[in-house]
PDB file of N, CA and C in Angstrom:
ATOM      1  N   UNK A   1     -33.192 -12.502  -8.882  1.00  0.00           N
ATOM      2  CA  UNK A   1     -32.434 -11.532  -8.111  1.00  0.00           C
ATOM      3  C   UNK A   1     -31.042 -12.062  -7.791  1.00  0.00           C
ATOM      4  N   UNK A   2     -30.673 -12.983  -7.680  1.00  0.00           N
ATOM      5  CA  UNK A   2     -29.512 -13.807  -7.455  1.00  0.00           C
ATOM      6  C   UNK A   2     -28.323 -13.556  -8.545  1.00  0.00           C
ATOM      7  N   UNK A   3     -29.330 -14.167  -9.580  1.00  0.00           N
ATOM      8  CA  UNK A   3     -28.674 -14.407 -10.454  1.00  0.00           C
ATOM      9  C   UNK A   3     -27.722 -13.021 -10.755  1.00  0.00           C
ATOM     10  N   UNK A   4     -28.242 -11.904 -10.376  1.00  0.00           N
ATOM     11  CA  UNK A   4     -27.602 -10.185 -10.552  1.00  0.00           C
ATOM     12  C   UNK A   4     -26.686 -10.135 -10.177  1.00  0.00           C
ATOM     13  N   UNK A   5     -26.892 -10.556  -8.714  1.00  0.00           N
ATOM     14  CA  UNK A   5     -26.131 -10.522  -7.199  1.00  0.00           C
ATOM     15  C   UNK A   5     -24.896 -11.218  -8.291  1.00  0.00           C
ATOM     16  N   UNK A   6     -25.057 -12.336  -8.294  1.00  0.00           N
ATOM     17  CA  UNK A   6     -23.572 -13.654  -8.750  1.00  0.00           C
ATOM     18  C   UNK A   6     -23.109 -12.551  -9.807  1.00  0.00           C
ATOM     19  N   UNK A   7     -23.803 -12.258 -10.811  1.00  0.00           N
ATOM     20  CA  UNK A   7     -22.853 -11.348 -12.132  1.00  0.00           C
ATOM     21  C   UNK A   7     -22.184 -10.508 -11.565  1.00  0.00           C
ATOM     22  N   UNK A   8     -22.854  -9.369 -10.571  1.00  0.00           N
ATOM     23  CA  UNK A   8     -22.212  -8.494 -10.212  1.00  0.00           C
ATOM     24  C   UNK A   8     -20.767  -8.640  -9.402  1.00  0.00           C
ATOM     25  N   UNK A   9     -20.727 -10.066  -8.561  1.00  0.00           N
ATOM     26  CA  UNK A   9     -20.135 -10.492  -7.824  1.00  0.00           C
ATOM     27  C   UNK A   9     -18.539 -10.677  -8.851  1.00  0.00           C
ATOM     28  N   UNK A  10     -18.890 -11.504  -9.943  1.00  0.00           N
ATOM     29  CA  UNK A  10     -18.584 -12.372 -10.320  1.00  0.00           C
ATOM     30  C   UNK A  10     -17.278 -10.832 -11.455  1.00  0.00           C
ATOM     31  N   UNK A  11     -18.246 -10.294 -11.884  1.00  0.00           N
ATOM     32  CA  UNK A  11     -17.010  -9.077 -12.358  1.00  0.00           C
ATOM     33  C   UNK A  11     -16.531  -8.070 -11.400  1.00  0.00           C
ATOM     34  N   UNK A  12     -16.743  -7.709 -10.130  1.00  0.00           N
ATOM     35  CA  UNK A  12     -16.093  -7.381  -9.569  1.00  0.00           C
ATOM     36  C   UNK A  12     -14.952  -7.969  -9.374  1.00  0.00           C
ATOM     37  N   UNK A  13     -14.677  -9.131  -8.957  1.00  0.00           N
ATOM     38  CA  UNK A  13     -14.015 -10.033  -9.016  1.00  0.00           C
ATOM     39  C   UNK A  13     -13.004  -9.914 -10.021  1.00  0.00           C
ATOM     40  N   UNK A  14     -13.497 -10.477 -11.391  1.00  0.00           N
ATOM     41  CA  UNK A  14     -12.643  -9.450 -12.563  1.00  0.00           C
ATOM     42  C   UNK A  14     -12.274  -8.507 -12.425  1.00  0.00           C
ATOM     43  N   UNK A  15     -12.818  -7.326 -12.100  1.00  0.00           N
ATOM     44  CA  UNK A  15     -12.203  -5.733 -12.122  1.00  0.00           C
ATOM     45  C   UNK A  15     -11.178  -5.987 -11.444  1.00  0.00           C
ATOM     46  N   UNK A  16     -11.171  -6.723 -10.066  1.00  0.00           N
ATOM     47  CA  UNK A  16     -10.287  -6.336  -9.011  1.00  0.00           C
ATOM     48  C   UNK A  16      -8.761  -7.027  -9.586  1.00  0.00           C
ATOM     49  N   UNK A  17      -9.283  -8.744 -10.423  1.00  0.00           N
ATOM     50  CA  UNK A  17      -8.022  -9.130 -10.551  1.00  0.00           C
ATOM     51  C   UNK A  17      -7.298  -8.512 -11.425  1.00  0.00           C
ATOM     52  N   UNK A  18      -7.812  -7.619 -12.577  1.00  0.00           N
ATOM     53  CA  UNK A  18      -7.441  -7.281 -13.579  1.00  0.00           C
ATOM     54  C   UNK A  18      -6.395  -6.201 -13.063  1.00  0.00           C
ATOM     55  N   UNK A  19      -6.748  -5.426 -11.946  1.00  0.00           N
ATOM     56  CA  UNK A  19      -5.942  -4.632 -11.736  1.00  0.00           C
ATOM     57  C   UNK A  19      -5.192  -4.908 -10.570  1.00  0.00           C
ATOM     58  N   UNK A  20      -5.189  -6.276 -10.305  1.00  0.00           N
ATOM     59  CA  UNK A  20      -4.036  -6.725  -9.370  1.00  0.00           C
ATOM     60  C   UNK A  20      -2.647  -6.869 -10.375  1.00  0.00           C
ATOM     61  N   UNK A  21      -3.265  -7.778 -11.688  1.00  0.00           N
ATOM     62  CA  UNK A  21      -2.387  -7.694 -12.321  1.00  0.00           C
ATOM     63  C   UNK A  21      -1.820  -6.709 -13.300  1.00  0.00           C
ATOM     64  N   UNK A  22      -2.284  -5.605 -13.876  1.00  0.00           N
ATOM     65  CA  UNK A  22      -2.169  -4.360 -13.746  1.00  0.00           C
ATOM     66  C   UNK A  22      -1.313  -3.713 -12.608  1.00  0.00           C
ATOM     67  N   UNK A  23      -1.386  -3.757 -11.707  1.00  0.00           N
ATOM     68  CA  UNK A  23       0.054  -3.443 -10.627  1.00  0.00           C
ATOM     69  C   UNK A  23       1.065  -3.816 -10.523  1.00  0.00           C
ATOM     70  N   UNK A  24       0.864  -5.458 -10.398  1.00  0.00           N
ATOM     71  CA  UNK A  24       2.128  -6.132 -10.658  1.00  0.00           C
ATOM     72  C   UNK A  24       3.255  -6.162 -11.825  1.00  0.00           C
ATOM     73  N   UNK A  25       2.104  -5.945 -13.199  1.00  0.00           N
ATOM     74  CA  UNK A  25       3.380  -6.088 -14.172  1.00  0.00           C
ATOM     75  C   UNK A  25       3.700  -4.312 -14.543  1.00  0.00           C
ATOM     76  N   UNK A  26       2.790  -3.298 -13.927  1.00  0.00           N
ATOM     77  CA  UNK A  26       3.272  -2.240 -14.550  1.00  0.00           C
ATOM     78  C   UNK A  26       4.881  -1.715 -13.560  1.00  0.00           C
ATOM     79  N   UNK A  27       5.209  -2.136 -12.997  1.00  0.00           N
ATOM     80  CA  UNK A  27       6.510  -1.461 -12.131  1.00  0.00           C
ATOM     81  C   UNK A  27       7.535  -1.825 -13.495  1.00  0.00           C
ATOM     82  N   UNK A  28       7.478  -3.495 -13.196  1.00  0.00           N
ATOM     83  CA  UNK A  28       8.186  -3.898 -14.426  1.00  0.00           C
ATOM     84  C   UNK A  28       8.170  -3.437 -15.668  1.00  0.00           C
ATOM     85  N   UNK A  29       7.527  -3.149 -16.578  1.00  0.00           N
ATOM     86  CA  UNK A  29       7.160  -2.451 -17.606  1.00  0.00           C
ATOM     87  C   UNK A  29       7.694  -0.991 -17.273  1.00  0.00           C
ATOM     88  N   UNK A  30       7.984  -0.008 -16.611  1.00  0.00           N
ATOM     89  CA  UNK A  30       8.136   1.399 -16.456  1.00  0.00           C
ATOM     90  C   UNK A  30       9.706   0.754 -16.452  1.00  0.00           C
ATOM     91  N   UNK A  31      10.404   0.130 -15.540  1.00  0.00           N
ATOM     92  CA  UNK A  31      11.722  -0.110 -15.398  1.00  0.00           C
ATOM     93  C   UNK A  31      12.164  -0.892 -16.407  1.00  0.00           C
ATOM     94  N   UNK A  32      11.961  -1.256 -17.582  1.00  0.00           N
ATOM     95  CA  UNK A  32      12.316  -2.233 -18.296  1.00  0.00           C
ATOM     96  C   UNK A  32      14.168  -1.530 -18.582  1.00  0.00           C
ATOM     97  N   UNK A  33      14.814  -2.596 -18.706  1.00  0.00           N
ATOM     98  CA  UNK A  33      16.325  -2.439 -18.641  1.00  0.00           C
ATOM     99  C   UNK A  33      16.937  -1.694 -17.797  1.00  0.00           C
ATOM    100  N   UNK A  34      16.506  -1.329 -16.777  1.00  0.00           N
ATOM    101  CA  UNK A  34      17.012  -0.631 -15.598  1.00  0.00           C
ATOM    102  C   UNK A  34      17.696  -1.606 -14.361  1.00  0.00           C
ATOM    103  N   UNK A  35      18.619  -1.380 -13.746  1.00  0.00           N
ATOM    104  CA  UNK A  35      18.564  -2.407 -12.636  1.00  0.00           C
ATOM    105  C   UNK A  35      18.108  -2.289 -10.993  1.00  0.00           C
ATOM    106  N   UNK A  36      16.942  -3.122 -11.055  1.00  0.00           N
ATOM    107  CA  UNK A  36      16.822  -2.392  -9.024  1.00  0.00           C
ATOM    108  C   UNK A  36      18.032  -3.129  -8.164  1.00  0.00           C
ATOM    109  N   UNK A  37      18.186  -2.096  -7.609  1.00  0.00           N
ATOM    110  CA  UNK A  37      19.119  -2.051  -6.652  1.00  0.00           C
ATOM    111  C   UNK A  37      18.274  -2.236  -4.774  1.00  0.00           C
ATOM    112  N   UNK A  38      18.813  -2.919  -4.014  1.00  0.00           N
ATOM    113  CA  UNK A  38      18.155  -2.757  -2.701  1.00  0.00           C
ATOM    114  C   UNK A  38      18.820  -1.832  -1.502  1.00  0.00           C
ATOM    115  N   UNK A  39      18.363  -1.925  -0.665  1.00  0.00           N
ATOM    116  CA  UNK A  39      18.941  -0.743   0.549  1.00  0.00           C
ATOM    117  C   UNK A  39      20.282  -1.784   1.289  1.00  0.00           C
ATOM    118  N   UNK A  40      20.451  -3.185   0.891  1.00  0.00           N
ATOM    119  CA  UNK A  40      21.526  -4.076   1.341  1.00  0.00           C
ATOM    120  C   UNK A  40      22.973  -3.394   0.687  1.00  0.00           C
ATOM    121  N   UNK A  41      22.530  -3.198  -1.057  1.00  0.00           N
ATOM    122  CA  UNK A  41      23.853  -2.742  -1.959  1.00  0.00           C
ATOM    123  C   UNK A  41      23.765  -1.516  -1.864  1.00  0.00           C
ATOM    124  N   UNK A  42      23.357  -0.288  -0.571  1.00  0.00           N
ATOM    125  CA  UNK A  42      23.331   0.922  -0.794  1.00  0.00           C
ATOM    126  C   UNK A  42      24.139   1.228   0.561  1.00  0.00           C
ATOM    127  N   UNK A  43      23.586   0.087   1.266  1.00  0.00           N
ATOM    128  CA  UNK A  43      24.402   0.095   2.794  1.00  0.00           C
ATOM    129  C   UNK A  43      26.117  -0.502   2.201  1.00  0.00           C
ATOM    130  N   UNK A  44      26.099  -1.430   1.596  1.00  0.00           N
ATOM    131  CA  UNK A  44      27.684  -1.755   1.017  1.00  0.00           C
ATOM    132  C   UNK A  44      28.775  -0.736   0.848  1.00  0.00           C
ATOM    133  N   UNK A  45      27.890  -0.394  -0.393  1.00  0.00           N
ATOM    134  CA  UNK A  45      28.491   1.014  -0.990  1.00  0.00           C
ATOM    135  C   UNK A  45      28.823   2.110  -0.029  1.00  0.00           C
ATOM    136  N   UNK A  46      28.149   2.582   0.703  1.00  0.00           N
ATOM    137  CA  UNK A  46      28.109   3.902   2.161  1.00  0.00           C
ATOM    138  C   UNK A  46      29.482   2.862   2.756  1.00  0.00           C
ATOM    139  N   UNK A  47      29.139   2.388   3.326  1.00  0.00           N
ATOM    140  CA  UNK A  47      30.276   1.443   4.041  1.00  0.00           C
ATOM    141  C   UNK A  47      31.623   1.308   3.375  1.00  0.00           C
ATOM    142  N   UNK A  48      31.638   1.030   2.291  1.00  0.00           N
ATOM    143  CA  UNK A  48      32.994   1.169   1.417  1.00  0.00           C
ATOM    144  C   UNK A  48      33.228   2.486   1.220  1.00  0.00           C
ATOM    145  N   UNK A  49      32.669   3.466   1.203  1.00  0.00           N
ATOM    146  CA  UNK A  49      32.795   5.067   1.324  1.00  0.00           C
ATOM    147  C   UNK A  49      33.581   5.176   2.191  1.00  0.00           C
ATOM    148  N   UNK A  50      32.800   4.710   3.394  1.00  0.00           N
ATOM    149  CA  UNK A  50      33.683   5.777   5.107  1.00  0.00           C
ATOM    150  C   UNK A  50      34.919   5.145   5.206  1.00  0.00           C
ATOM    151  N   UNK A  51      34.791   3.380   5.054  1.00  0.00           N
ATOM    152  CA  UNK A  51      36.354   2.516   5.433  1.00  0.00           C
ATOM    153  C   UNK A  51      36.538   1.663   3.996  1.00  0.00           C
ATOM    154  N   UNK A  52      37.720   1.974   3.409  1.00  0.00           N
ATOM    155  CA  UNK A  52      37.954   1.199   2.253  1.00  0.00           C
ATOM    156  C   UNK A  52      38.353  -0.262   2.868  1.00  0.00           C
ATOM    157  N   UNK A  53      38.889  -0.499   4.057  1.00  0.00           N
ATOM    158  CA  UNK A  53      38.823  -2.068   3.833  1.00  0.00           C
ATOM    159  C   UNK A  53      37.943  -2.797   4.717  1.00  0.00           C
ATOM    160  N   UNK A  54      36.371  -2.216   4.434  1.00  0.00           N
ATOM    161  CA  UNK A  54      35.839  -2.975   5.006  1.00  0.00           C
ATOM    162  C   UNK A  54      35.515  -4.686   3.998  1.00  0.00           C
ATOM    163  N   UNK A  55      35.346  -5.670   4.820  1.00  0.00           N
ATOM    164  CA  UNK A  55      34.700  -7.032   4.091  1.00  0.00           C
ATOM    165  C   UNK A  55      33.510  -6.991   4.962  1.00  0.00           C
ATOM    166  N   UNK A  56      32.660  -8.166   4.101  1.00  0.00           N
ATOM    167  CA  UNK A  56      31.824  -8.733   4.856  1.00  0.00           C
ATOM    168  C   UNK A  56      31.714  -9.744   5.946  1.00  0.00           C
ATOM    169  N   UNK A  57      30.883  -9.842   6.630  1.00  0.00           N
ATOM    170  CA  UNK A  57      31.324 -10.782   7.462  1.00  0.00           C
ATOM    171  C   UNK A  57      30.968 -12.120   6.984  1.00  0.00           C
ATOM    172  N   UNK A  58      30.047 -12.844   6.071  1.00  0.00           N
ATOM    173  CA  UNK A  58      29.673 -13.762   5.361  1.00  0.00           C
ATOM    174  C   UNK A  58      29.174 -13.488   4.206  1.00  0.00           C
ATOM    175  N   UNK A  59      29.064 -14.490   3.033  1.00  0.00           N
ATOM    176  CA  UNK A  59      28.629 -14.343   2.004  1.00  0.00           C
ATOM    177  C   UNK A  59      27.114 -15.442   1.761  1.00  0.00           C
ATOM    178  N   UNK A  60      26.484 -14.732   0.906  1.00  0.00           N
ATOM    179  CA  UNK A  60      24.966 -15.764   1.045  1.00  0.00           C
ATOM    180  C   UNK A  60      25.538 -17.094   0.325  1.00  0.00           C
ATOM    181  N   UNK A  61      24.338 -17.958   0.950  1.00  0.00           N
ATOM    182  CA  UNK A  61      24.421 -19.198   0.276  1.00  0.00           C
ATOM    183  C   UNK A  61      23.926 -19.021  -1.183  1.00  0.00           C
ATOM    184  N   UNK A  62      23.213 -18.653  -1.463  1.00  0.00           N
ATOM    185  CA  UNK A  62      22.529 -18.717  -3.047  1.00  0.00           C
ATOM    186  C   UNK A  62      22.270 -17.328  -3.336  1.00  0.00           C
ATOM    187  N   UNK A  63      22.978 -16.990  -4.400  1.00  0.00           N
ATOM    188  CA  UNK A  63      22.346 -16.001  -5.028  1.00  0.00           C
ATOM    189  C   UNK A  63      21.054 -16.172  -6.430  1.00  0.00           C
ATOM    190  N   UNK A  64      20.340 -14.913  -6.283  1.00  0.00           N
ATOM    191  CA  UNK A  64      19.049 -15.355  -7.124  1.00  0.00           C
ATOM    192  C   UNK A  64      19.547 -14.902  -8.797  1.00  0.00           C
ATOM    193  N   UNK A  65      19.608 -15.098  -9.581  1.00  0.00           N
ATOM    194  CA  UNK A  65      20.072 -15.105 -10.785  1.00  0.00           C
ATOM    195  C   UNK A  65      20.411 -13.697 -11.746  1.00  0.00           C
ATOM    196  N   UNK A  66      19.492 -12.916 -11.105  1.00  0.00           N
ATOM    197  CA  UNK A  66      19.012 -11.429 -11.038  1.00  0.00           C
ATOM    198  C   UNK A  66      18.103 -10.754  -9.918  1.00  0.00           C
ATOM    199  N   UNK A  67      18.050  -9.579 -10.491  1.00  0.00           N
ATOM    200  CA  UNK A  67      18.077  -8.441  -9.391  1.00  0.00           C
ATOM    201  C   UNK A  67      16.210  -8.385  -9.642  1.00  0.00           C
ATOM    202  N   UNK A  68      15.550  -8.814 -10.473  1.00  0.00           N
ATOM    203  CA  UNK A  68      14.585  -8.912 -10.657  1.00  0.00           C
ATOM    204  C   UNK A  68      13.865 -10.136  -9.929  1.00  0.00           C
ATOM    205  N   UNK A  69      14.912 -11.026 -10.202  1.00  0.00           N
ATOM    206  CA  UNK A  69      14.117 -12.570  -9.520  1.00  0.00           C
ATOM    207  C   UNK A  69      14.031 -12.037  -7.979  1.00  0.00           C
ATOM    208  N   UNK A  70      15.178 -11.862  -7.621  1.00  0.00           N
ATOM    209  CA  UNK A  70      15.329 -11.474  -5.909  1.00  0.00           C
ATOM    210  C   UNK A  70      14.247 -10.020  -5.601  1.00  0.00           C
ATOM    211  N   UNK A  71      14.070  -9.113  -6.778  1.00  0.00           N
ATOM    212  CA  UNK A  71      12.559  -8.610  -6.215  1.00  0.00           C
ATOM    213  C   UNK A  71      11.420  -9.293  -5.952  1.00  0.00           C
ATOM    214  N   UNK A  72      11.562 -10.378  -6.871  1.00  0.00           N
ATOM    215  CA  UNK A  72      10.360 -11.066  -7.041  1.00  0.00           C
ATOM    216  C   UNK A  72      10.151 -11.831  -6.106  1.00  0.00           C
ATOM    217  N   UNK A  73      11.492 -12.580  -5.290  1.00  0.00           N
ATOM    218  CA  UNK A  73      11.572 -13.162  -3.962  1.00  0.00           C
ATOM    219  C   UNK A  73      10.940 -12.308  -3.052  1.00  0.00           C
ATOM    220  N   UNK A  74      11.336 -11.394  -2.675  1.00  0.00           N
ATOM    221  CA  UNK A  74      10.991 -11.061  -1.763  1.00  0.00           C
ATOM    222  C   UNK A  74       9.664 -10.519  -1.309  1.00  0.00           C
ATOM    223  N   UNK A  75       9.068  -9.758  -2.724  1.00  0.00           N
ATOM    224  CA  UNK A  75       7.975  -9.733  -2.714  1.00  0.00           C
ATOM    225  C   UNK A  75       6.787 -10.852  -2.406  1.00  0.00           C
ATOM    226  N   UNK A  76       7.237 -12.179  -2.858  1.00  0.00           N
ATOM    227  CA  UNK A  76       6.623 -13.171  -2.686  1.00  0.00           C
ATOM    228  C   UNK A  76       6.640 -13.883  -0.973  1.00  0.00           C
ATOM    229  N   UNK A  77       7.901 -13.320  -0.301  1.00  0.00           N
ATOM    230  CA  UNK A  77       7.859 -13.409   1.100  1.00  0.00           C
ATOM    231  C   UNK A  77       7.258 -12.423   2.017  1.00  0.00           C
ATOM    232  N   UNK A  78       7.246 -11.386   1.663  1.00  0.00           N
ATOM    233  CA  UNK A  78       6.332 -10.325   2.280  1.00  0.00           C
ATOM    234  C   UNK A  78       4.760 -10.293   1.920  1.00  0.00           C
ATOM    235  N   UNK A  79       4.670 -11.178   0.706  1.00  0.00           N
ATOM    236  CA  UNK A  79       2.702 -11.653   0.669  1.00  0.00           C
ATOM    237  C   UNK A  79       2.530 -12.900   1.438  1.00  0.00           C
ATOM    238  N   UNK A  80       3.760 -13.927   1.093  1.00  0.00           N
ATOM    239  CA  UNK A  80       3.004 -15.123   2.536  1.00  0.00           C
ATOM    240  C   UNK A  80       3.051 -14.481   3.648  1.00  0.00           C
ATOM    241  N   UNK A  81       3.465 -14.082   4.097  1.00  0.00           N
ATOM    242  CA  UNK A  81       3.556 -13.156   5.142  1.00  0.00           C
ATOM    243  C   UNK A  81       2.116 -12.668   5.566  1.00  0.00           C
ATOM    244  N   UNK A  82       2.274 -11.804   4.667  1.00  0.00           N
ATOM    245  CA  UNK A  82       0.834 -10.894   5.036  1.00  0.00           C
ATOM    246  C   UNK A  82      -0.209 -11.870   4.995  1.00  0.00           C
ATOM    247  N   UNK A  83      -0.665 -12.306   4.004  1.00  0.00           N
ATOM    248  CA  UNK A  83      -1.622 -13.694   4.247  1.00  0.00           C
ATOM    249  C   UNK A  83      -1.767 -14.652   5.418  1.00  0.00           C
ATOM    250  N   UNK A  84      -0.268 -14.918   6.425  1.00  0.00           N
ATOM    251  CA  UNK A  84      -0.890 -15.544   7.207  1.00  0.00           C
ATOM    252  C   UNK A  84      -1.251 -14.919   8.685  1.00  0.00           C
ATOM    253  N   UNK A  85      -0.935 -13.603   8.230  1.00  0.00           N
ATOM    254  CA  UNK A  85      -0.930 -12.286   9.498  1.00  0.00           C
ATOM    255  C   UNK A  85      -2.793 -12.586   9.052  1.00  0.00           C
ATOM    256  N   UNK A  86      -3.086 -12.410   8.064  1.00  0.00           N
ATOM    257  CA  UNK A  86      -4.725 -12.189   7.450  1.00  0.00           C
ATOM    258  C   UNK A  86      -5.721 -12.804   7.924  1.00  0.00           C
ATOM    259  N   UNK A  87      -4.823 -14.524   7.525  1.00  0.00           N
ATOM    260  CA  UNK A  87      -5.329 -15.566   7.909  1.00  0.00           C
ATOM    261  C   UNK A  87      -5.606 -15.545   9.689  1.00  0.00           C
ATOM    262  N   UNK A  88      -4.547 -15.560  10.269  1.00  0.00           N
ATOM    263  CA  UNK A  88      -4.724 -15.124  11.732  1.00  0.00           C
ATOM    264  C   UNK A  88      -5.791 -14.153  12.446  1.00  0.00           C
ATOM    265  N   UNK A  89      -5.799 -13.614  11.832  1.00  0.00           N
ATOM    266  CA  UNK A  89      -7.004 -11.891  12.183  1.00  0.00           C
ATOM    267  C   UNK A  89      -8.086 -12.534  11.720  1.00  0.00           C
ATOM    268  N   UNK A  90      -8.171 -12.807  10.795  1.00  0.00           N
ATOM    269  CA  UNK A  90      -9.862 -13.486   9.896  1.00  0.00           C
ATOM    270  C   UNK A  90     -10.132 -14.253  11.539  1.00  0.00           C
ATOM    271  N   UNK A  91      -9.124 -15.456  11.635  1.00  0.00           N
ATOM    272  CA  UNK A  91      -9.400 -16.503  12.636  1.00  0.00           C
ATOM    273  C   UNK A  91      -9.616 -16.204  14.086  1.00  0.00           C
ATOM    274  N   UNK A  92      -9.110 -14.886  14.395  1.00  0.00           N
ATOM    275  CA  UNK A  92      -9.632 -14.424  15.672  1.00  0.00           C
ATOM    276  C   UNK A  92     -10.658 -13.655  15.860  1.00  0.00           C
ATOM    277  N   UNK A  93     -11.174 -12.919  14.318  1.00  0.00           N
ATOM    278  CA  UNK A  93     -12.182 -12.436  14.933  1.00  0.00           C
ATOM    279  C   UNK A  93     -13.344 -13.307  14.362  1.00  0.00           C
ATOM    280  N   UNK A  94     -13.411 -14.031  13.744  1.00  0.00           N
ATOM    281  CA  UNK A  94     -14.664 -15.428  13.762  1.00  0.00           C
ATOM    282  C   UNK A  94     -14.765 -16.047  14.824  1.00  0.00           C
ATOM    283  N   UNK A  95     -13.361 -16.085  15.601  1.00  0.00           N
ATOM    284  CA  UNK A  95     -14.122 -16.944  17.300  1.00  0.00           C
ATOM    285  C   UNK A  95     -14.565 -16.119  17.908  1.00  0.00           C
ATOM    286  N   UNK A  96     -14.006 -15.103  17.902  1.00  0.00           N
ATOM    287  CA  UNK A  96     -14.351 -13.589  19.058  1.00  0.00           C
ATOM    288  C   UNK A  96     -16.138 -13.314  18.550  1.00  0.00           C
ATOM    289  N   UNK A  97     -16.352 -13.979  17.336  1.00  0.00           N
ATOM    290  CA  UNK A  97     -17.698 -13.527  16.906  1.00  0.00           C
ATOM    291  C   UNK A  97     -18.781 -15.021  17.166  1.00  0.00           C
ATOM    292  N   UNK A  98     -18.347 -15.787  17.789  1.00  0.00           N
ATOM    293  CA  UNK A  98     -18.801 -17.477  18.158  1.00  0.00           C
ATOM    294  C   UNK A  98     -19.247 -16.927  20.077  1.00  0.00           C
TER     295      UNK A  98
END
């Protein structure tokens, strides 16, 4: 009976990653040669609309190489993120359950 339990376990598991990654690369794949743009270079633009001499007030230290990597940044900061929001909740309600 176990042994079911583990298979069943064990491709769910599969199903799920398969279509984690299935999410991840299909955005990319639909946009291929397109450029994303963020709501930072949309606020620029509006802003250079109303006052032509506006500047910025600083410029970043590093830019990411493309507009893809810096999706990819950020996306990757909004999952540690969530993970340790996860991690936190898991951890309060295992003591709350002690």
């Amino acid at each position: 009976m176990k042994r079911v339990e583990k298979k069943t376990g064990r491709m769910k598991t599969a199903i799920l990653f398969f279509i984690v990654v299935v999410l991840i690369a299909l955005p990319f794949w639909l946009h291929q040669g397109r450029e994303f743009e963020g709501s930072d270079d949309a606020a620029v633009k509006a802003i250079v609309e109303i006052d032509k001499d506006y500047k910025p007030w600083f410029q970043p230290l590093w830019r990411p190489p493309g507009k893809n990597m810096e999706s990819l940044l950020f996306a990757l900061q909004a999952t540690i993120g969530a993970g340790f929001i996860g991690y936190y909740l898991g951890l309060s309600a295992g003591k709350s359950k002690k």
